[in-house]
Every structure is written in C-alpha cells, then in structure tokens.
N, C-alpha and C. Protein backbone atom coordinates (compact mmCIF):
# COMPACT_ATOMS: atom_id res chain seq x y z
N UNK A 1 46.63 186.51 6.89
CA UNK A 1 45.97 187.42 7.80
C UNK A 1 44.73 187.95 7.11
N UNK A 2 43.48 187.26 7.78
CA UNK A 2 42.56 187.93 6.56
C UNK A 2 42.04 189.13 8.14
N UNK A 3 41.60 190.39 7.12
CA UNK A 3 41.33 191.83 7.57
C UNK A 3 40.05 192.11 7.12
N UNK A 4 39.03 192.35 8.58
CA UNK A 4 37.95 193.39 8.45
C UNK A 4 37.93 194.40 7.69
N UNK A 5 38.74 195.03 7.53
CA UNK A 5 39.16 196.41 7.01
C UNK A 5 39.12 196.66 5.54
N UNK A 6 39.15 195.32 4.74
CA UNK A 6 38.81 194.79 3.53
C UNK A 6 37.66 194.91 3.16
N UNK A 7 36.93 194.43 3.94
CA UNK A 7 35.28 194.06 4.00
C UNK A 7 34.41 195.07 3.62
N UNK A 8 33.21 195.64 3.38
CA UNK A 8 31.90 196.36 3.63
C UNK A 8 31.90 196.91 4.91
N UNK A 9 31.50 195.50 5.44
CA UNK A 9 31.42 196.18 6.57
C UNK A 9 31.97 197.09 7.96
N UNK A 10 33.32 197.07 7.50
CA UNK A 10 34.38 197.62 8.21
C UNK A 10 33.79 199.41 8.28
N UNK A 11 33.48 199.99 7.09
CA UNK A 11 32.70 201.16 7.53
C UNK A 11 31.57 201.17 8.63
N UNK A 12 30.69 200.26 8.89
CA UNK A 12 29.81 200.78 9.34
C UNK A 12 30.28 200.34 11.14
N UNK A 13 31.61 199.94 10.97
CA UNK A 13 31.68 199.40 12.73
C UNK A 13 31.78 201.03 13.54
N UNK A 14 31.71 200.84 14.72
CA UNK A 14 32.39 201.52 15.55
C UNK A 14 33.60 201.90 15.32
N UNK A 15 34.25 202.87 16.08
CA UNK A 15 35.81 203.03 16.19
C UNK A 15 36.00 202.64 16.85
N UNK A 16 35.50 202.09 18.28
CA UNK A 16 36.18 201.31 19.10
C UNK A 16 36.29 200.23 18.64
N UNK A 17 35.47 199.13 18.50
CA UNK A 17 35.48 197.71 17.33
C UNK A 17 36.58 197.66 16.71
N UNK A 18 36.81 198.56 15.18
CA UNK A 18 37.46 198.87 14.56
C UNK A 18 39.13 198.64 15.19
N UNK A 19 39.44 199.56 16.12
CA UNK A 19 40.39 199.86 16.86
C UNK A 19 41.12 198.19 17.22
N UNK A 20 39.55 197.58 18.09
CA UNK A 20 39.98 196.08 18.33
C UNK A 20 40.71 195.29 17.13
N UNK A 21 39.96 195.33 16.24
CA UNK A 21 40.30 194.41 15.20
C UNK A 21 41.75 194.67 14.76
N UNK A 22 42.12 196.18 14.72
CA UNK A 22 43.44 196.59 14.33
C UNK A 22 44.05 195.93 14.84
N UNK A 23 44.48 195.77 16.17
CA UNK A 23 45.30 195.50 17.13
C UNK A 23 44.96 193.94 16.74
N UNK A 24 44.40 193.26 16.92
CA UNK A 24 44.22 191.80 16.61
C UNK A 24 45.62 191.63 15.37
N UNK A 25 44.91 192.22 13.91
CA UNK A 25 45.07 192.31 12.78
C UNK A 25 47.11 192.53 13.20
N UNK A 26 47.15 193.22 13.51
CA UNK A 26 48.23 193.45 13.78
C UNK A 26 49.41 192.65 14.70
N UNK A 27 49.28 191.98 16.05
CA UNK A 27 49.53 191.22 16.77
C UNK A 27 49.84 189.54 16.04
N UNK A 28 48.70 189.63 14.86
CA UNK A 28 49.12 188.56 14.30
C UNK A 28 50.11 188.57 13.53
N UNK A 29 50.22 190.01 12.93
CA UNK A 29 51.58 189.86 11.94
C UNK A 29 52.54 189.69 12.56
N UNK A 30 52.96 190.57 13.48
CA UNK A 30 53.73 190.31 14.26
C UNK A 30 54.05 188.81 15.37
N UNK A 31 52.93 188.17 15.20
CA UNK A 31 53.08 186.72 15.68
C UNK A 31 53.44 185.58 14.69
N UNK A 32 53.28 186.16 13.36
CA UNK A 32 54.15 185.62 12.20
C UNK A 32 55.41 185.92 12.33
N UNK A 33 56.05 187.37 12.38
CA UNK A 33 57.18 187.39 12.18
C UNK A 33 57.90 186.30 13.32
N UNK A 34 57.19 186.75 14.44
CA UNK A 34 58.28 186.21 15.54
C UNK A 34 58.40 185.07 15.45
N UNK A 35 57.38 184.26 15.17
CA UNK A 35 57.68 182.55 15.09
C UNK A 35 58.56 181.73 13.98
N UNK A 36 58.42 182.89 12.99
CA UNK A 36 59.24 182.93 11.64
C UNK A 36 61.10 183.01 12.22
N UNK A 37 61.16 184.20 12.79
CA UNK A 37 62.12 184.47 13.32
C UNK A 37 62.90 183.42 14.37
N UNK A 38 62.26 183.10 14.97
CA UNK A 38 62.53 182.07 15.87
C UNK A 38 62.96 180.73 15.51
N UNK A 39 62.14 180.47 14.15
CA UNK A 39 62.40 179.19 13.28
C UNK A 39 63.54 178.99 12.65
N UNK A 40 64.06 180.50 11.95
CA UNK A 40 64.98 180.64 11.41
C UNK A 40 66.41 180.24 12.38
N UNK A 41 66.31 181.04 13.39
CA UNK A 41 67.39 181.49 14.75
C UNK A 41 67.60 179.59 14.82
N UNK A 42 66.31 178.65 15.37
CA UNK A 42 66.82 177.33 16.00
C UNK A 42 67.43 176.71 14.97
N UNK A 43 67.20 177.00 13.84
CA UNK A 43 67.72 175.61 12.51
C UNK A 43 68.97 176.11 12.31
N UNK A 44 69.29 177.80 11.90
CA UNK A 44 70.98 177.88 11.50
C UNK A 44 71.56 178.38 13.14
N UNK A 45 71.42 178.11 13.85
CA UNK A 45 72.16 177.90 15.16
C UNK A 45 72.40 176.21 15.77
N UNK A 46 71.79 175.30 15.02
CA UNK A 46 71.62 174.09 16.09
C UNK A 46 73.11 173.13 15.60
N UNK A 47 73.48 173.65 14.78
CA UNK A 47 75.07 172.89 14.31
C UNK A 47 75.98 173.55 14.49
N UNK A 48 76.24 174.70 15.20
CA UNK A 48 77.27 175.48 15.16
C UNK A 48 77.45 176.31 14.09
N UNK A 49 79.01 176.58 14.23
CA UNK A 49 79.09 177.61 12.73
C UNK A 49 80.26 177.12 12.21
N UNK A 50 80.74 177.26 10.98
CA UNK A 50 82.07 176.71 10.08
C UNK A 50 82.65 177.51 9.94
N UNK A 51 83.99 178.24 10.56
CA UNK A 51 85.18 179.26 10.27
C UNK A 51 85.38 179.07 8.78
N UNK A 52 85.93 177.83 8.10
CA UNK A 52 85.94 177.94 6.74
C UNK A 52 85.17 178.16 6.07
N UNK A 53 83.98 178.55 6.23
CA UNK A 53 82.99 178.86 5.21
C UNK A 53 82.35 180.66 5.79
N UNK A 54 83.21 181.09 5.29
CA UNK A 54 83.28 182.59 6.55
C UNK A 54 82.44 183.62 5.43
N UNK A 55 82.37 183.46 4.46
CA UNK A 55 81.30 184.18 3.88
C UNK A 55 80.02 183.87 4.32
N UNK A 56 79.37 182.67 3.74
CA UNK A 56 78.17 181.98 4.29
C UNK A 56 78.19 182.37 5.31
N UNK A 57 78.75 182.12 7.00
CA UNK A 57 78.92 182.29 7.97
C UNK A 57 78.25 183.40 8.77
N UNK A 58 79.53 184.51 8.09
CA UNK A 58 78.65 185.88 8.01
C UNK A 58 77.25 186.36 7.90
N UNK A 59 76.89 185.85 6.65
CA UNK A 59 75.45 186.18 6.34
C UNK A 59 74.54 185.21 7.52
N UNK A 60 75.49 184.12 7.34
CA UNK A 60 74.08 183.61 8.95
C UNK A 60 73.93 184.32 10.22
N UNK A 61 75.13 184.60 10.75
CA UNK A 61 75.76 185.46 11.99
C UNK A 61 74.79 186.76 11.63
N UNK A 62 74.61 187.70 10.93
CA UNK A 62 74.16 188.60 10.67
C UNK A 62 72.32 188.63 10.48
N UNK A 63 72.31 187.38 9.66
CA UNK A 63 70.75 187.29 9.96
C UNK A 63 70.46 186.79 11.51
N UNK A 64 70.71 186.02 12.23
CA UNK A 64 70.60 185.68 13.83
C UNK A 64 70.47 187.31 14.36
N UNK A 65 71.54 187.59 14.40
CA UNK A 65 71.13 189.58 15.17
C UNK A 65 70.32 189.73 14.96
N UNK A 66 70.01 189.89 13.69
CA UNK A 66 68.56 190.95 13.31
C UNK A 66 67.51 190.47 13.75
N UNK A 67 67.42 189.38 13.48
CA UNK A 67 66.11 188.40 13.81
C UNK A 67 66.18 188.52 15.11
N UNK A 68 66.91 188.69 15.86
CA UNK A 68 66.66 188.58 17.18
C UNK A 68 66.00 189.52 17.90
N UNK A 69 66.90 191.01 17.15
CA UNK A 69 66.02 192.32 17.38
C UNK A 69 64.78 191.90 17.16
N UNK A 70 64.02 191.68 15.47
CA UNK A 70 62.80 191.89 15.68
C UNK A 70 61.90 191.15 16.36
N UNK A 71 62.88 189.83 17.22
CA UNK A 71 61.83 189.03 17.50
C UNK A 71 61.22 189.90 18.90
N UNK A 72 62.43 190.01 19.49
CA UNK A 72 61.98 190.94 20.51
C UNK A 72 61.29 192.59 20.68
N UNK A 73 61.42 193.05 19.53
CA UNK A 73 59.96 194.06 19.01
C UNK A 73 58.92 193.15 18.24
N UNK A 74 58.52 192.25 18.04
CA UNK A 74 57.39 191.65 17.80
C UNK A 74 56.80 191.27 19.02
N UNK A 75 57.81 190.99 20.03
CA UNK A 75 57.03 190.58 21.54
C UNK A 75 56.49 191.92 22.00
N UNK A 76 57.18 193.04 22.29
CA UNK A 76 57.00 194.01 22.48
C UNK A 76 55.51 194.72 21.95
N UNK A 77 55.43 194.89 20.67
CA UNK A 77 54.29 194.69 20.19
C UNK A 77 52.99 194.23 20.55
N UNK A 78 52.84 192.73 20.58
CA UNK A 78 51.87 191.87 20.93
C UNK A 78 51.88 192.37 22.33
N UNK A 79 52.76 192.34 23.57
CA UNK A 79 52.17 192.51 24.48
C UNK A 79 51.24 194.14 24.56
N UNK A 80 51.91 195.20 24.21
CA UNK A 80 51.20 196.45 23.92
C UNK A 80 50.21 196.12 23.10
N UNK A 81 49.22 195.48 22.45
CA UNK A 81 48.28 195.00 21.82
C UNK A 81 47.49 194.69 22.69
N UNK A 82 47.69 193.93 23.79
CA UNK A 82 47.42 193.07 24.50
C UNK A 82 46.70 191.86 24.01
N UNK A 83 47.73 191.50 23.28
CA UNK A 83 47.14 190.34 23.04
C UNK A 83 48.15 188.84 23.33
N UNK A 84 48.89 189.47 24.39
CA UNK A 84 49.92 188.32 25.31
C UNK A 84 49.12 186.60 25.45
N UNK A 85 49.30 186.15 25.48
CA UNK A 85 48.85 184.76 25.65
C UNK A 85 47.94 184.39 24.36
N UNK A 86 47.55 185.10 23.79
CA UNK A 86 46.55 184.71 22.92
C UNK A 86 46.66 183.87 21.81
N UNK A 87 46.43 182.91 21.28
CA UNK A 87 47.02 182.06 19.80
C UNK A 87 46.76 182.67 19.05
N UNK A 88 47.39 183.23 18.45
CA UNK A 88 47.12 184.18 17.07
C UNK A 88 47.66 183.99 15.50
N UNK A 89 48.27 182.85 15.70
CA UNK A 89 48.47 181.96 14.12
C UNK A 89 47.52 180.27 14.25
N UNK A 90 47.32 180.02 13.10
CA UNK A 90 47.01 178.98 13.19
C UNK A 90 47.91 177.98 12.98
N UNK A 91 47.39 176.51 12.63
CA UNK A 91 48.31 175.43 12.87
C UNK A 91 49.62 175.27 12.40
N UNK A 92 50.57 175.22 12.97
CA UNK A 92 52.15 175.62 12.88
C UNK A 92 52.99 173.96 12.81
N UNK A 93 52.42 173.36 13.03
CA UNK A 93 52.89 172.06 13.44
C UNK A 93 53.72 171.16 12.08
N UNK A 94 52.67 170.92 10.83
CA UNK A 94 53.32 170.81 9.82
C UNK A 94 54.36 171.48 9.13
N UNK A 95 54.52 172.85 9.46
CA UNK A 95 55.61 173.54 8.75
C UNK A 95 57.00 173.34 9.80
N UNK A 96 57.02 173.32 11.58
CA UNK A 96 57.99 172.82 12.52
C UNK A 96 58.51 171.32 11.67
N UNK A 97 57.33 170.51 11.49
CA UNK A 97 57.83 168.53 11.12
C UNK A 97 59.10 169.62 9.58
N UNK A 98 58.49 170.16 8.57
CA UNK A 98 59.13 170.58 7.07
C UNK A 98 60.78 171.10 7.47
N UNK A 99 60.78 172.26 8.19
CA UNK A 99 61.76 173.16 8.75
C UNK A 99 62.65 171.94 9.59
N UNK A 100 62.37 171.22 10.50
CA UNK A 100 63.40 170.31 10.74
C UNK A 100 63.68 169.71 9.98
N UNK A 101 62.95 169.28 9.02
CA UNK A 101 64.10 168.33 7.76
C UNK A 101 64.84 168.78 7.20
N UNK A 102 64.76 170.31 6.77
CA UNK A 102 65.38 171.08 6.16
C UNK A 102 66.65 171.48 6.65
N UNK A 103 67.58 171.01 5.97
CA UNK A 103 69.21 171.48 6.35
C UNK A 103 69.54 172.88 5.91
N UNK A 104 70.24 173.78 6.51
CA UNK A 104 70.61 174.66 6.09
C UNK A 104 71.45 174.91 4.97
N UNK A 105 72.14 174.28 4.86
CA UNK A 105 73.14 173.38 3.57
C UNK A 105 72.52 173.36 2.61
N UNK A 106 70.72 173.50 2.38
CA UNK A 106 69.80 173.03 1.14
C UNK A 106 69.42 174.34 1.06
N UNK A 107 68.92 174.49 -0.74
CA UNK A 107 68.38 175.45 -1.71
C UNK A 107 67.02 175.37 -0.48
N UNK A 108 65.97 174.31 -0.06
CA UNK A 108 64.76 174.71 -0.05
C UNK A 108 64.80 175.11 1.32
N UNK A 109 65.39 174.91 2.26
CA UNK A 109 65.30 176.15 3.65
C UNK A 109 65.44 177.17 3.45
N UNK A 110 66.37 177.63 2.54
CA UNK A 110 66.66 179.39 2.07
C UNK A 110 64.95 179.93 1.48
N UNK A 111 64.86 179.01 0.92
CA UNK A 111 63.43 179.34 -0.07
C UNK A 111 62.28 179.50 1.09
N UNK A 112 62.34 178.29 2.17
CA UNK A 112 61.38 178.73 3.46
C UNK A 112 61.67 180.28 3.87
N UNK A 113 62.78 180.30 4.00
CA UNK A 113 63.20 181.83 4.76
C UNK A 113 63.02 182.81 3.96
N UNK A 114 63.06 183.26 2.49
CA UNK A 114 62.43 183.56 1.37
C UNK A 114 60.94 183.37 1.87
N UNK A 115 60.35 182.90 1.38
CA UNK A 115 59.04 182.51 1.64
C UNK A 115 58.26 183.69 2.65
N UNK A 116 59.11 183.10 4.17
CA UNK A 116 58.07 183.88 5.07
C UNK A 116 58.74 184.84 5.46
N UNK A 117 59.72 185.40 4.85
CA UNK A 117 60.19 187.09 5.03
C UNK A 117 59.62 187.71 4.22
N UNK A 118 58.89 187.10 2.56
CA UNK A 118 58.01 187.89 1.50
C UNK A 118 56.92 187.90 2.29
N UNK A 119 55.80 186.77 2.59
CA UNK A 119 55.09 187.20 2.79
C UNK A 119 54.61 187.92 3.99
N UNK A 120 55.08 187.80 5.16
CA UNK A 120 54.97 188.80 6.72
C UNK A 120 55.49 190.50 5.79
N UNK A 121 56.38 190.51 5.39
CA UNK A 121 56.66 191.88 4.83
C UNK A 121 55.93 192.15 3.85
N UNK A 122 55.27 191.34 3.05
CA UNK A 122 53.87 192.26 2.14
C UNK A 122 52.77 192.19 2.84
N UNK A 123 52.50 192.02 4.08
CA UNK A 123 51.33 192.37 4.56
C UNK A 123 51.53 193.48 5.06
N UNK A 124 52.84 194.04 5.42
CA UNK A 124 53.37 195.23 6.55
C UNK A 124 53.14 196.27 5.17
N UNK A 125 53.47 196.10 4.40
CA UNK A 125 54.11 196.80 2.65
C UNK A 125 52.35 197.31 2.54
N UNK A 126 51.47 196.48 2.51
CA UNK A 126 50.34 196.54 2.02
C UNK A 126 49.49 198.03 3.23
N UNK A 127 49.69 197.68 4.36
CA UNK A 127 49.03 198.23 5.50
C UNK A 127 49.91 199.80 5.25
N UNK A 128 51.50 200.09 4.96
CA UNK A 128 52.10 201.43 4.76
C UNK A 128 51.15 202.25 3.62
N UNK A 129 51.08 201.42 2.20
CA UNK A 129 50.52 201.86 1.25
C UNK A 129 49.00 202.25 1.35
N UNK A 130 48.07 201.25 2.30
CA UNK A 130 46.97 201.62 2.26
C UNK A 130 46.81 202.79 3.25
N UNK A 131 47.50 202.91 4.17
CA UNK A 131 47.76 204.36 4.85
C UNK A 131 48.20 205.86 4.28
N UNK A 132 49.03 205.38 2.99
CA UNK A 132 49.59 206.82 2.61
C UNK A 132 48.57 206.71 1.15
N UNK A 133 48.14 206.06 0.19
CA UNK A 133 47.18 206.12 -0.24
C UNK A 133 45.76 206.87 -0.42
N UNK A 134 45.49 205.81 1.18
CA UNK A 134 43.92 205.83 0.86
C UNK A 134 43.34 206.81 2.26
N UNK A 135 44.97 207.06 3.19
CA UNK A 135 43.95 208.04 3.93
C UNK A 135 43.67 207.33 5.38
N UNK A 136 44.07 205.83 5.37
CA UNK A 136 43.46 205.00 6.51
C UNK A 136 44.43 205.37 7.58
N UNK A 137 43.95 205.29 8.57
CA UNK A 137 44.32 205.57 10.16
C UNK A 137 45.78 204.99 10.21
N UNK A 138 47.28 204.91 11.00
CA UNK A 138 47.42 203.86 11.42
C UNK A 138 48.63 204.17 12.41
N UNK A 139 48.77 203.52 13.38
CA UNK A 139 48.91 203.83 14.57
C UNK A 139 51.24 204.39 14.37
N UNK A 140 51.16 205.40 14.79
CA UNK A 140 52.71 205.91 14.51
C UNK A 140 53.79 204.95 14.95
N UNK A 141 53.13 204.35 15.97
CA UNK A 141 54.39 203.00 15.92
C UNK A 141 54.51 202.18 15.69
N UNK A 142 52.95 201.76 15.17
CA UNK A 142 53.12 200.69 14.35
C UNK A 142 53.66 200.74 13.10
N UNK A 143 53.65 201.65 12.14
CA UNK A 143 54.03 202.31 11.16
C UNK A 143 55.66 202.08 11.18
N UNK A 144 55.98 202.70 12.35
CA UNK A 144 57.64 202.97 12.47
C UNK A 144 57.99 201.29 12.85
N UNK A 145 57.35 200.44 13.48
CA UNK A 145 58.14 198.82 13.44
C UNK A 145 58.17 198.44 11.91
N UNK A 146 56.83 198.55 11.49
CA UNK A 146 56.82 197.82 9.48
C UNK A 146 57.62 198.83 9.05
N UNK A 147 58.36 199.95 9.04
CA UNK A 147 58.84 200.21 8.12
C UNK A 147 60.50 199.86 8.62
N UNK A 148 60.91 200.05 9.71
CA UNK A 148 61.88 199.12 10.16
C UNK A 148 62.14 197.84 9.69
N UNK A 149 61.20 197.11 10.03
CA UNK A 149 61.34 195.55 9.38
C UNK A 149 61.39 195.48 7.94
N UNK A 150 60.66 196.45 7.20
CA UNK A 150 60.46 196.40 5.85
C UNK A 150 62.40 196.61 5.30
N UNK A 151 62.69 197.63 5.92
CA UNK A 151 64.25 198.22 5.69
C UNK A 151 65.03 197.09 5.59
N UNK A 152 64.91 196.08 7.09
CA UNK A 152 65.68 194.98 6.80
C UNK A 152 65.60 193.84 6.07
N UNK A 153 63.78 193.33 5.99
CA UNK A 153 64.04 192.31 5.42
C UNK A 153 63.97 192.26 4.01
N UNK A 154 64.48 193.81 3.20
CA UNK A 154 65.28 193.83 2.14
C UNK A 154 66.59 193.26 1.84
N UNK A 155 67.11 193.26 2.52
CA UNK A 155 68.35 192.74 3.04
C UNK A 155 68.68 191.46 3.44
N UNK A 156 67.61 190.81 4.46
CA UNK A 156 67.26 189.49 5.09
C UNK A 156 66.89 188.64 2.96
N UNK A 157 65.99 189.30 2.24
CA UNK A 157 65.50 188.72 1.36
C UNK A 157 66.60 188.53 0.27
N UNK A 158 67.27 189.40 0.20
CA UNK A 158 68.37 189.43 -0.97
C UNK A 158 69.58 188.39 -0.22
N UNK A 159 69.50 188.42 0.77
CA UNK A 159 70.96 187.08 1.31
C UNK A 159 70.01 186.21 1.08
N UNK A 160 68.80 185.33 1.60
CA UNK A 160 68.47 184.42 1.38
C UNK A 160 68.22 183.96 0.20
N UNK A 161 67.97 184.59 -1.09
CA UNK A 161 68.12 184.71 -2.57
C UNK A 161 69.34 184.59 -2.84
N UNK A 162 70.50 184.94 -2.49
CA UNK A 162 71.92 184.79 -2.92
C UNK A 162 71.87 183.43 -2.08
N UNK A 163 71.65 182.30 -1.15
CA UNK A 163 72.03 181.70 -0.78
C UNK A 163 70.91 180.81 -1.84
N UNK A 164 69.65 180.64 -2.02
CA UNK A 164 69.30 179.89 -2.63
C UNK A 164 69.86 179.58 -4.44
N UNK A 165 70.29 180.63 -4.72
CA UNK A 165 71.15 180.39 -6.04
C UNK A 165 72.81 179.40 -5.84
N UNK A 166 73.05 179.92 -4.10
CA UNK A 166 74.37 179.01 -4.69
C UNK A 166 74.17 177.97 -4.15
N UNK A 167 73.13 177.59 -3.36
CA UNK A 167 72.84 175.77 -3.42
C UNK A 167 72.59 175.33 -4.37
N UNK A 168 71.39 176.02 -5.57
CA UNK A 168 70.63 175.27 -6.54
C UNK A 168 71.94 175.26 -7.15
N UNK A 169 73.14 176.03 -7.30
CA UNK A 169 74.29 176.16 -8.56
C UNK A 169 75.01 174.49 -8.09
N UNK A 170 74.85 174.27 -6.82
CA UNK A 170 75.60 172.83 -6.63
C UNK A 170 74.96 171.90 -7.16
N UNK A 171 73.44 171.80 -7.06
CA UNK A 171 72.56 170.57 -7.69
C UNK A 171 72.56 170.23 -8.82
N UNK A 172 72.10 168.76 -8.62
CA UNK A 172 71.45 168.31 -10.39
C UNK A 172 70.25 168.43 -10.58
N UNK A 173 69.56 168.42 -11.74
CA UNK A 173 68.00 168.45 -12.25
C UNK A 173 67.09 167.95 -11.40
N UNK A 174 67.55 166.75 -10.85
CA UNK A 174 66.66 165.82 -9.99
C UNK A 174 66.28 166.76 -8.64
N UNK A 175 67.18 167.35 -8.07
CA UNK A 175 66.99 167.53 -7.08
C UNK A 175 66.72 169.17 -7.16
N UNK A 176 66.68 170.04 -8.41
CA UNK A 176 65.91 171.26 -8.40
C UNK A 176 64.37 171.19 -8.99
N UNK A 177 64.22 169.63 -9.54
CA UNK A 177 62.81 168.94 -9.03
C UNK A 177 62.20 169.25 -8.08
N UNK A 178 62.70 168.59 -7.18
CA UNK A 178 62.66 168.63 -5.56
C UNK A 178 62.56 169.92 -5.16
N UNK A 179 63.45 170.61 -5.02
CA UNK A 179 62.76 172.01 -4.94
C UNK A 179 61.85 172.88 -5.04
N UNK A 180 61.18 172.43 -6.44
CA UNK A 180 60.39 173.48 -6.67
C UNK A 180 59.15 172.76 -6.06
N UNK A 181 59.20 171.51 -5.96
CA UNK A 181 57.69 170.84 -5.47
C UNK A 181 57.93 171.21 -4.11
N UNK A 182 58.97 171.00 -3.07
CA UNK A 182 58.92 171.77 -1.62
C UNK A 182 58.60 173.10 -1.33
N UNK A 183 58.83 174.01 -2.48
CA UNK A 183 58.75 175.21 -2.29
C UNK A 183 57.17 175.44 -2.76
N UNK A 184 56.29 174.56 -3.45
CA UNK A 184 55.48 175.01 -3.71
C UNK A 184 54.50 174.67 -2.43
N UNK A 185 54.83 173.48 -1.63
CA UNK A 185 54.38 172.84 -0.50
C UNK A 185 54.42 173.96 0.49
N UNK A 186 55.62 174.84 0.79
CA UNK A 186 55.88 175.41 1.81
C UNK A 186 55.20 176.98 1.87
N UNK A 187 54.90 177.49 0.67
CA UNK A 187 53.79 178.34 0.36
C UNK A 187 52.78 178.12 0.76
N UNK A 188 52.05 177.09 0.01
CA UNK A 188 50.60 176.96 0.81
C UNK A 188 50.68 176.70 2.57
N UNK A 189 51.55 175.86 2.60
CA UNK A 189 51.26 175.75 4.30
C UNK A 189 52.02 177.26 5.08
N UNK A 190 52.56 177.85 4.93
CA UNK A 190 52.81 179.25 5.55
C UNK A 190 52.03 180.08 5.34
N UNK A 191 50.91 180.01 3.71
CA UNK A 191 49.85 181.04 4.22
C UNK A 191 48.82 180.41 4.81
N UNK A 192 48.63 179.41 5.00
CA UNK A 192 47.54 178.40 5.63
C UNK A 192 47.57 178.71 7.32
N UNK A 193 48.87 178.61 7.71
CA UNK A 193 49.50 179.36 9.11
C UNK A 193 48.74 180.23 9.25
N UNK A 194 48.99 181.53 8.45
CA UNK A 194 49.17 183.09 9.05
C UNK A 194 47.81 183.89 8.47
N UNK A 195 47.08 182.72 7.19
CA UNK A 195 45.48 183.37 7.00
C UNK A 195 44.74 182.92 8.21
N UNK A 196 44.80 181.81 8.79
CA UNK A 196 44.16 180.86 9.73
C UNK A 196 43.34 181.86 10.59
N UNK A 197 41.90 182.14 10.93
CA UNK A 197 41.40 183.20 11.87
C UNK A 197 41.63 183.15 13.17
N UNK A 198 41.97 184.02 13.98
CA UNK A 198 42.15 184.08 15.32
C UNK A 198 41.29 183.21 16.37
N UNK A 199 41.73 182.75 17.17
CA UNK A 199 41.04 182.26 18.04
C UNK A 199 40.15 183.25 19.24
C-alpha cells in the first residue's frame, strides 16, 4: 500500500484531497485483508475436516469464524469508503495459481497465512502508531476495526506459527529447502499484490 501521506507533498494538499486518499489508502487495506481472508476460508474448508486430528481441527474451525467476521467488516468498510466496485489490489492471479497448490497439510501454506496476516496487520500497526505519535488525524472507526483486527490476528499469527513448526518438525532437509525458497517467493508476490497502485 504505498501512501500520500508519506510524501512532501501530502502537506500541501487540501483536506478534502487528503480525506480522498485516506479512504482509498484505507479500502485497500481492507481489500487485502478480505481477499486474504477469503483465500484462507476456500483452501482449509475445501476437504472437509478430520475428527481425529481435533487439535489441528480446532485451530482451523476457529480461524474460519474469525476470518469470516472480518471479512465481512472489511466489506463493510470498503463499501462506507465508497469504494464498492473499485479494484483496489493489484494482480492477484499468481498468488490464487501458489495458494491452490498449497495443501494445508504443508509448512508453506501456514507461512502464506503468516505472511499476509503480518503484513495487512503492520500496515494497520503502522497507521495506530502514526496517529498516537505524530498527532495525524484518523477516522474513530477506522481506528476501532485495526485495532480489532490487530487483537486477533495476534492470535490468527501465533496458531499459524505453531502450525508451521509442526509441519517443518515432520520434514526432511530437502523439503525445508523448499520452504524457505516458497516462502521467499510468496513475500514478494503478496507485497507486489497489495503495493500495486490503485486503479
């Protein structure tokens, strides 16, 4: 998500301008989370669930809820933005082809879900701090969704970290190879996504 608000020139705009860009700036994060969310929801829902594996289970069952909440306050959001219909991530297509190969069963889907729960939540992390900081404007409910989401995907981040340790604990060398080269793949293309400028 790159931000005016960064810039020089962000002082000398208007407040109305300004205002625009927020809401842009914003709509997109939230058009990260949700597609994130959504990605997550189709891959550990599309096989069912395993009674014998009722720990794991749990933690999936439990991430699906949540995600579901926020997907539906991320819609909520964007449409109060008004920025309903609008494309507001860029090209998504290569990371859909990655995420379907990816079994849930594997170290490097946890690491996707890792991945884009760090970074959508340090942009939210970044926008709280530069508000209580530096003094910058920022709108009370938007405030109250990032710090909501922030609450959970503490939680969302630490299960997907406990799940990527006990896949890698099943593997051999070869294949935590493999890992780390997917995971380094799946970084660049998720911020490649969500820096991508608005249309």
């Amino acid at each position: 998500l790159v931000s005016l608000n960064t810039l020089p020139v962000w002082q000398d705009m208007d407040k109305s301008v300004r205002l625009a860009a927020s809401r842009i700036d914003f709509a997109r994060l939230c058009a990260a989370g949700l597609w994130l969310e959504g990605l997550l929801i189709h891959r550990v829902t599309h096989q069912g669930f395993v009674a014998q594996a009722a720990a794991e289970t749990r933690v999936v069952l439990q991430e699906v809820r949540e995600e579901a909440g926020h997907g539906l306050m991320f819609l909520e959001m964007i449409d109060r933005a008004g920025m309903s219909g609008v494309r507001l991530l860029g090209p998504t297509w290569l990371l859909h082809a990655v995420a379907k190969r990816l079994d849930p069963e594997g170290a490097a889907f946890w690491a996707m879900v890792f991945i884009g729960e760090s970074v959508t939540d340090s942009f939210a992390l970044k926008a709280l701090r530069a508000a209580e900081t530096d003094g910058q404007d920022i709108c009370p409910t938007a405030a109250a969704v990032m710090r909501l989401h922030h609450r959970d995907e503490a939680r969302h981040m630490a299960a997907a970290k406990a799940m990527i340790d006990l896949k890698l604990a099943r593997t051999g060398p070869l294949r935590r190879l493999g890992f780390r080269i997917v995971v380094r793949m799946l970084i660049k293309r998720f911020l490649h996504a969500t820096l991508y400028p608005t249309e």
